[in-house]
Protein backbone atom coordinates (compact mmCIF):
# COMPACT_ATOMS: atom_id res chain seq x y z
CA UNK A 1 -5.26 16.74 -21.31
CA UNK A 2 -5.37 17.38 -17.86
CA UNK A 3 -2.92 18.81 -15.41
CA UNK A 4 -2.71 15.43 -13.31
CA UNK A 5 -2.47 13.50 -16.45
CA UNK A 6 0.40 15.72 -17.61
CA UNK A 7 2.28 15.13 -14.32
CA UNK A 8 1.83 11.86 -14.73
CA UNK A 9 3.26 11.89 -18.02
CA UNK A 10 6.05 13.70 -16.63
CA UNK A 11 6.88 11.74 -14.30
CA UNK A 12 7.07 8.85 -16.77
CA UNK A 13 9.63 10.29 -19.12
CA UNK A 14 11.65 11.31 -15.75
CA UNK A 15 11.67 7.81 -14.93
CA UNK A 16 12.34 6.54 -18.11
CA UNK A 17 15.49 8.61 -19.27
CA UNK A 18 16.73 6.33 -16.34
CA UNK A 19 15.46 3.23 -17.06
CA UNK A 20 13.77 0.85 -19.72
CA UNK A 21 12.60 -1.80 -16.63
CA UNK A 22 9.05 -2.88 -17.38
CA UNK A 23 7.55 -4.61 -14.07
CA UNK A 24 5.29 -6.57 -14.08
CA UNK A 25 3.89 -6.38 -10.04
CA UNK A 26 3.87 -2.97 -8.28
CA UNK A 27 4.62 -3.27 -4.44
CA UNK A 28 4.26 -0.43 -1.55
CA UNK A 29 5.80 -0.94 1.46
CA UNK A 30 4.74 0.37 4.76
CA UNK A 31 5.54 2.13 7.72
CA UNK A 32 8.86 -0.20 9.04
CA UNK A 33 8.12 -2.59 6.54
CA UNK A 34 10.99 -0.89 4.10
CA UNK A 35 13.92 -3.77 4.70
CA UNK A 36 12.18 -6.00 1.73
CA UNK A 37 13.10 -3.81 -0.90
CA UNK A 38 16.98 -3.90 0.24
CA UNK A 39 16.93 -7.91 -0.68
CA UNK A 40 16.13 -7.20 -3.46
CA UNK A 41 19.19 -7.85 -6.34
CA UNK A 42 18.22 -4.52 -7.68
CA UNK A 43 18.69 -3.28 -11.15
CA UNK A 44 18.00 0.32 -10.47
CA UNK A 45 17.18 2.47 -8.10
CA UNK A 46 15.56 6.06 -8.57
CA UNK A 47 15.10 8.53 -5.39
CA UNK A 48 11.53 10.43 -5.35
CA UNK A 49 13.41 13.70 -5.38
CA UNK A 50 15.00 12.85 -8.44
CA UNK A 51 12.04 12.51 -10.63
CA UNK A 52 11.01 15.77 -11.83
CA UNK A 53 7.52 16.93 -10.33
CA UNK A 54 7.02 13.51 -7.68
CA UNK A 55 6.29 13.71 -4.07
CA UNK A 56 8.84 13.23 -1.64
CA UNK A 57 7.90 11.06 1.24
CA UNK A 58 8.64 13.23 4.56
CA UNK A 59 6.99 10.63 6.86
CA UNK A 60 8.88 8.99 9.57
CA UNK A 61 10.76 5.67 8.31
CA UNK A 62 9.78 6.08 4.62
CA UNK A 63 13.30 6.06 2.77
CA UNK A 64 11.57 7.56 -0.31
CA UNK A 65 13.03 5.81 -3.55
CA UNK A 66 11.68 3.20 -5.95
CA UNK A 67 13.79 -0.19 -6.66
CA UNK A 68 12.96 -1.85 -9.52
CA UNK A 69 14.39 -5.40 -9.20
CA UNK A 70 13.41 -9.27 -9.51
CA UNK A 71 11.82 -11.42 -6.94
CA UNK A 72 12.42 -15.42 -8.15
CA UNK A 73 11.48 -14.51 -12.06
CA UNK A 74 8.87 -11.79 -11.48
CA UNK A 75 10.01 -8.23 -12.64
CA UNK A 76 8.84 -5.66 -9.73
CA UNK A 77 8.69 -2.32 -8.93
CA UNK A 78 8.87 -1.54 -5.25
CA UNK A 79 8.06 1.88 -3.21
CA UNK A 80 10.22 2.16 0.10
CA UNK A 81 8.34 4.35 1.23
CA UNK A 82 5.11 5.78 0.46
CA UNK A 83 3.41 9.15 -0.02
CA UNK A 84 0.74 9.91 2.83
CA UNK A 85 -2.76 12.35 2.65
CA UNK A 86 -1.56 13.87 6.13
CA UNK A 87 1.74 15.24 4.78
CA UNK A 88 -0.32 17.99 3.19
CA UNK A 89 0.00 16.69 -0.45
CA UNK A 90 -3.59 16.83 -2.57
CA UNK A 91 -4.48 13.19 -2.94
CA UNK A 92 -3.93 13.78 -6.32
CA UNK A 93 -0.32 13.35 -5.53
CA UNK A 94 -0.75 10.75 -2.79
CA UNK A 95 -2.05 8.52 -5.60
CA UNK A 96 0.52 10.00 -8.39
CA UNK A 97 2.89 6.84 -7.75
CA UNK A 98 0.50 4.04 -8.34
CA UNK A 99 -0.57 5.60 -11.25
CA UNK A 100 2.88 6.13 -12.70
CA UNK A 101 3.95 2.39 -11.54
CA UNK A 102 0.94 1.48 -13.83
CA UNK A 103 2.31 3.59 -16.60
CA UNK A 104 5.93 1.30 -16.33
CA UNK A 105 3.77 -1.48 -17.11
CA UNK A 106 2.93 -2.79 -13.76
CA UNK A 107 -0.38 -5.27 -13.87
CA UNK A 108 -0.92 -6.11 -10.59
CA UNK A 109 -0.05 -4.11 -7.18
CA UNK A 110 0.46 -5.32 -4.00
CA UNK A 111 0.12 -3.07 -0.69
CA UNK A 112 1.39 -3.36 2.43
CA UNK A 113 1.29 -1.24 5.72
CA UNK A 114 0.86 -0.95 8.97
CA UNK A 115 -2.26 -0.74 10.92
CA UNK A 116 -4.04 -0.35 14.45
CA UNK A 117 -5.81 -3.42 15.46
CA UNK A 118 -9.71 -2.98 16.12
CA UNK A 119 -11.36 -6.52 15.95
CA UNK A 120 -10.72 -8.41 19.22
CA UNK A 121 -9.70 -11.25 17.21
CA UNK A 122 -6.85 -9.59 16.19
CA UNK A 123 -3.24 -9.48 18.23
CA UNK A 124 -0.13 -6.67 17.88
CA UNK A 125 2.46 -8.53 15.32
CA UNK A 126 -0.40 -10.18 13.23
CA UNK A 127 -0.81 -9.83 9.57
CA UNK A 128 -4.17 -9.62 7.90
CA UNK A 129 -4.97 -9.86 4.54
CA UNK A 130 -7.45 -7.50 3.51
CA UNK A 131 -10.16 -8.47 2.14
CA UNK A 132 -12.49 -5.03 2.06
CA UNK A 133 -12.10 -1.79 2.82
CA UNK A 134 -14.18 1.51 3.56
CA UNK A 135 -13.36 4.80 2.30
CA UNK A 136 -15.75 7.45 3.73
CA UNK A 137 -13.48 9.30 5.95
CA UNK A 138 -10.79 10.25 2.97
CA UNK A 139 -11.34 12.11 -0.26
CA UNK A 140 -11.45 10.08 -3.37
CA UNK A 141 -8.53 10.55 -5.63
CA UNK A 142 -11.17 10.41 -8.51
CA UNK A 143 -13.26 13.43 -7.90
CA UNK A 144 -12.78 16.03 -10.54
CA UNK A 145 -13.09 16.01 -14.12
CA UNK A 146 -12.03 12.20 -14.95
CA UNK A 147 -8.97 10.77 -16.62
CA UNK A 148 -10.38 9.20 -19.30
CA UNK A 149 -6.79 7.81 -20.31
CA UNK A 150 -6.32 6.08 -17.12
CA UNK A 151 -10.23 4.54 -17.10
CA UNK A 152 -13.65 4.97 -16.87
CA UNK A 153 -15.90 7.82 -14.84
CA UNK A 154 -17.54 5.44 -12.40
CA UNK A 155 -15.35 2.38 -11.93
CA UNK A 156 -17.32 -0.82 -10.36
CA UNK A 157 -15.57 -1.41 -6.53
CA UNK A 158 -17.52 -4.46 -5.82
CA UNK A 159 -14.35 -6.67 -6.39
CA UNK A 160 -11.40 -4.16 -5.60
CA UNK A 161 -9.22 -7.59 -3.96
CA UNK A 162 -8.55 -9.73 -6.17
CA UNK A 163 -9.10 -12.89 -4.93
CA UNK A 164 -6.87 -14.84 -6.83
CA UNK A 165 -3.79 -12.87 -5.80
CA UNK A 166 -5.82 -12.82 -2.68
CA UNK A 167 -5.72 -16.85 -3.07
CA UNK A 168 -1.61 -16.92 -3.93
CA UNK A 169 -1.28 -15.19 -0.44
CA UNK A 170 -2.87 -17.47 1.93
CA UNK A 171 -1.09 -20.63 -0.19
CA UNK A 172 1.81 -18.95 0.63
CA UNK A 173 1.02 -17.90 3.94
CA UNK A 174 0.06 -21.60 5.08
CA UNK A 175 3.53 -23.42 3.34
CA UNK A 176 5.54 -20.53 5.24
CA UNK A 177 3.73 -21.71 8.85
CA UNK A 178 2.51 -18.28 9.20
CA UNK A 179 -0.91 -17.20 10.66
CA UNK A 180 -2.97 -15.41 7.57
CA UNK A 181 -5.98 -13.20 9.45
CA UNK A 182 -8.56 -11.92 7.49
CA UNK A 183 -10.50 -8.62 7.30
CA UNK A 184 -11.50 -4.57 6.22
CA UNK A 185 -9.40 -2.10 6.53
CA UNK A 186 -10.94 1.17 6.75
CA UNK A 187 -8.45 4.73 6.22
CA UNK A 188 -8.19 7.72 7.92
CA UNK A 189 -6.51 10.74 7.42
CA UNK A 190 -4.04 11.20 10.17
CA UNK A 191 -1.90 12.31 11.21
CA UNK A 192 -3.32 12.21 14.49
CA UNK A 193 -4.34 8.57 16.01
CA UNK A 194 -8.09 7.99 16.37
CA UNK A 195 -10.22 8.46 19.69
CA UNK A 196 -11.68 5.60 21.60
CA UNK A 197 -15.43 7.31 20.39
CA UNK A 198 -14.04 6.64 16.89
CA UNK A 199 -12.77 2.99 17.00
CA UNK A 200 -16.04 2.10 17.88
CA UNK A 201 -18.04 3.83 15.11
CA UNK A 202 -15.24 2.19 12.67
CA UNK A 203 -16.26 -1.39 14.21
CA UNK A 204 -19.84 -0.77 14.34
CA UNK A 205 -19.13 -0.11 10.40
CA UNK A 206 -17.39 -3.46 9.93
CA UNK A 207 -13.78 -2.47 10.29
CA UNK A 208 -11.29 -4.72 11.65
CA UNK A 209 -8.18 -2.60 11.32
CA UNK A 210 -7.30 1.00 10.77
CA UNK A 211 -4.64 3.00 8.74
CA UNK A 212 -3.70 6.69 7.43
CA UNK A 213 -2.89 4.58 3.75
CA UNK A 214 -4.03 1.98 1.53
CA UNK A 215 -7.54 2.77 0.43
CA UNK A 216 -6.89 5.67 -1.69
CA UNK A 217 -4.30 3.85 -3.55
CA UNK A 218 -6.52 0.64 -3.98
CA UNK A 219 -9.29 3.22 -5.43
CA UNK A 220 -6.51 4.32 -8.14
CA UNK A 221 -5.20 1.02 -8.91
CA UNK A 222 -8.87 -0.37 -9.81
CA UNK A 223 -9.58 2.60 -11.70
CA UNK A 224 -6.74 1.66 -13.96
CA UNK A 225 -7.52 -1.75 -13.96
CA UNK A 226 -4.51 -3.27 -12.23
CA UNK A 227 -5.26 -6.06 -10.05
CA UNK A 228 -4.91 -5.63 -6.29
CA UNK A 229 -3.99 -7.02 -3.12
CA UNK A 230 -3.17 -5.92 0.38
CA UNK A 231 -1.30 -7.21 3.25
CA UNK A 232 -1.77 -5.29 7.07
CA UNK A 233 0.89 -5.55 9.65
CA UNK A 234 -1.14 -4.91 12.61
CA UNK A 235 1.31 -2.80 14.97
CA UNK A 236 -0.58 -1.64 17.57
CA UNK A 237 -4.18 -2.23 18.67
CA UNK A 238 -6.27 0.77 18.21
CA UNK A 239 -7.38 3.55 20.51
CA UNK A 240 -9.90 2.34 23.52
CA UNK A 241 -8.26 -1.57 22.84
CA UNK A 242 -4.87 -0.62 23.67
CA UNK A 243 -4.03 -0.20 27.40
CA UNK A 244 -1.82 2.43 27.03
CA UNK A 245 -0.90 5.98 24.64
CA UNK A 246 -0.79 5.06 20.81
CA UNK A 247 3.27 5.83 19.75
CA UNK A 248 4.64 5.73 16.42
CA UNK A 249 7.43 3.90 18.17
CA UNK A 250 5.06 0.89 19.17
CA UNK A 251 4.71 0.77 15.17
CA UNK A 252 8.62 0.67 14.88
CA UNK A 253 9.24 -2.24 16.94
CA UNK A 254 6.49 -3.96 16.06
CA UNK A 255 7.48 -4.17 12.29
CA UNK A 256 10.85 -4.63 13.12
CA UNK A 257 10.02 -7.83 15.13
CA UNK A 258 7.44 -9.52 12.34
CA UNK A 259 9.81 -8.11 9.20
CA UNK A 260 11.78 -11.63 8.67
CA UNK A 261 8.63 -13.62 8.55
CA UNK A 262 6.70 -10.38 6.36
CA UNK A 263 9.57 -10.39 3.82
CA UNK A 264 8.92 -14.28 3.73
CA UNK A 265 5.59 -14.13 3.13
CA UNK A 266 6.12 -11.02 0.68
CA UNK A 267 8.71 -12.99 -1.26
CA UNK A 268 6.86 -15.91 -1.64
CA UNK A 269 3.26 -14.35 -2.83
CA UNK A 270 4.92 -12.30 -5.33
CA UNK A 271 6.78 -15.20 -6.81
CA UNK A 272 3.54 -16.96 -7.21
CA UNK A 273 1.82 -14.23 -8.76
CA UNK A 274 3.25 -15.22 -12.17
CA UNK A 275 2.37 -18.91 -12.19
């Protein structure tokens, strides 16, 4: 058995000798995007630091805990706060929480964050559903001697959205009134914000919006077979779009001005996951 897998393990009995919740959708929340998880009508509530061998999130806004709760019927699992590449962990341990969340049982994961705007169709306060993304510029979580308990040695990525949780999302989206944009995501490492130079490599490569999250995750989740979807918050518009210095301020406000109609949207998806 490998070390990961061990951890992994680990971390699952940790969890466990607090709670016997089984969800059934996993849901990580992103940079200022925390406040859903404290509607929730939670029925425990376990700090990172407090599970033996997990990651603590150190990044700005990230309360670091998961809530394991009910949204309508739907048993969830919800990270307020995630675990990033650029706060020196191996990605090994960036991906260690989806792959424990699918250990509790969770089937499907939903991810959210926040992201720089690169296609010109897109405005600061939007939210895009993602519908792609590129990995190139971040390590893979699955290089290394493979995990044969968690799935295969060269999963398929052809399909890594699935469209009908993709499909559940824009229903929801267009009952709520709210404007659903569509596109790739592409990740970076951070922590730093990307040059001008580099925005327009990522759109020559298709990407409408970038992050320091997400894609490494997504990579995890399919190799475990859990079924994915992601929602962008689009805070800022990226480097060489944006008239003036990238802050993670800007991000801040931005998610704290969209978060009623995000925690809407987020509500109402995840309820219709189950039907």
């Amino acid at each position: 058995m490998s070390e990961i897998y061990e951890k992994i393990l680990s971390c699952e009995r940790s969890v466990r000798a607090k709670t016997d919740f089984k969800p059934k959708v996993a849901v990580i929340l992103g940079s200022g995007l925390g406040a859903f998880a404290d509607e929730l009508k939670a029925e425990c509530t376990i700090d990172y630091k407090d599970i033996e061998g997990f990651p603590v999130s150190t990044a700005p806004y990230h309360v670091g805990r998961f809530v394991f709760g009910c949204v309508e019927d739907v048993p969830v699992v919800v990270m307020q706060g995630r675990i990033h590449y650029y706060e020196g962990y191996d990605i090994s341990d960036v991906v260690l929480p989806v792959r424990l969340m699918g250990r509790l049982g969770a089937e499907k994961l939903l991810i959210t964050n926040a992201s720089g705007g690169i296609a010109r169709r897109l405005s600061i306060g939007d939210f895009m559903l993602i519908t792609d993304h590129i990995s190139s510029f971040v390590p893979s979580p699955l290089v290394g001697k493979n995990i044969d308990e968690l799935g295969v040695r060269f999963p398929d990525m052809s399909f890594v959205y699935n469209e009908d949780m993709n499909n559940v999302i824009r229903g929801a989206a267009f009952e709520l009134g709210i404007t659903l944009k569509e596109g790739v995501y592409i990740q970076t490492t951070g922590p730093q914000y990307e040059t001008p130079s580099e925005i327009a490599m990522y759109r020559m490569l298709g990407a409408d919006a970038v992050g320091m999250s997400t894609v490494v995750e997504a990579i995890a989740a399919r190799h475990m077979g859990l079924d994915i979807a992601g929602i962008s918050c689009v805070s800022n518009l990226a480097a060489g779009i944006s008239p003036t210095p990238l802050t993670q301020e800007e991000v801040e406000e931005t998610a704290n001005r969209v978060a009623p109609e995000f925690r809407k949207l987020l509500h109402k998806s995840i309820s219709g996951f189950d039907r």
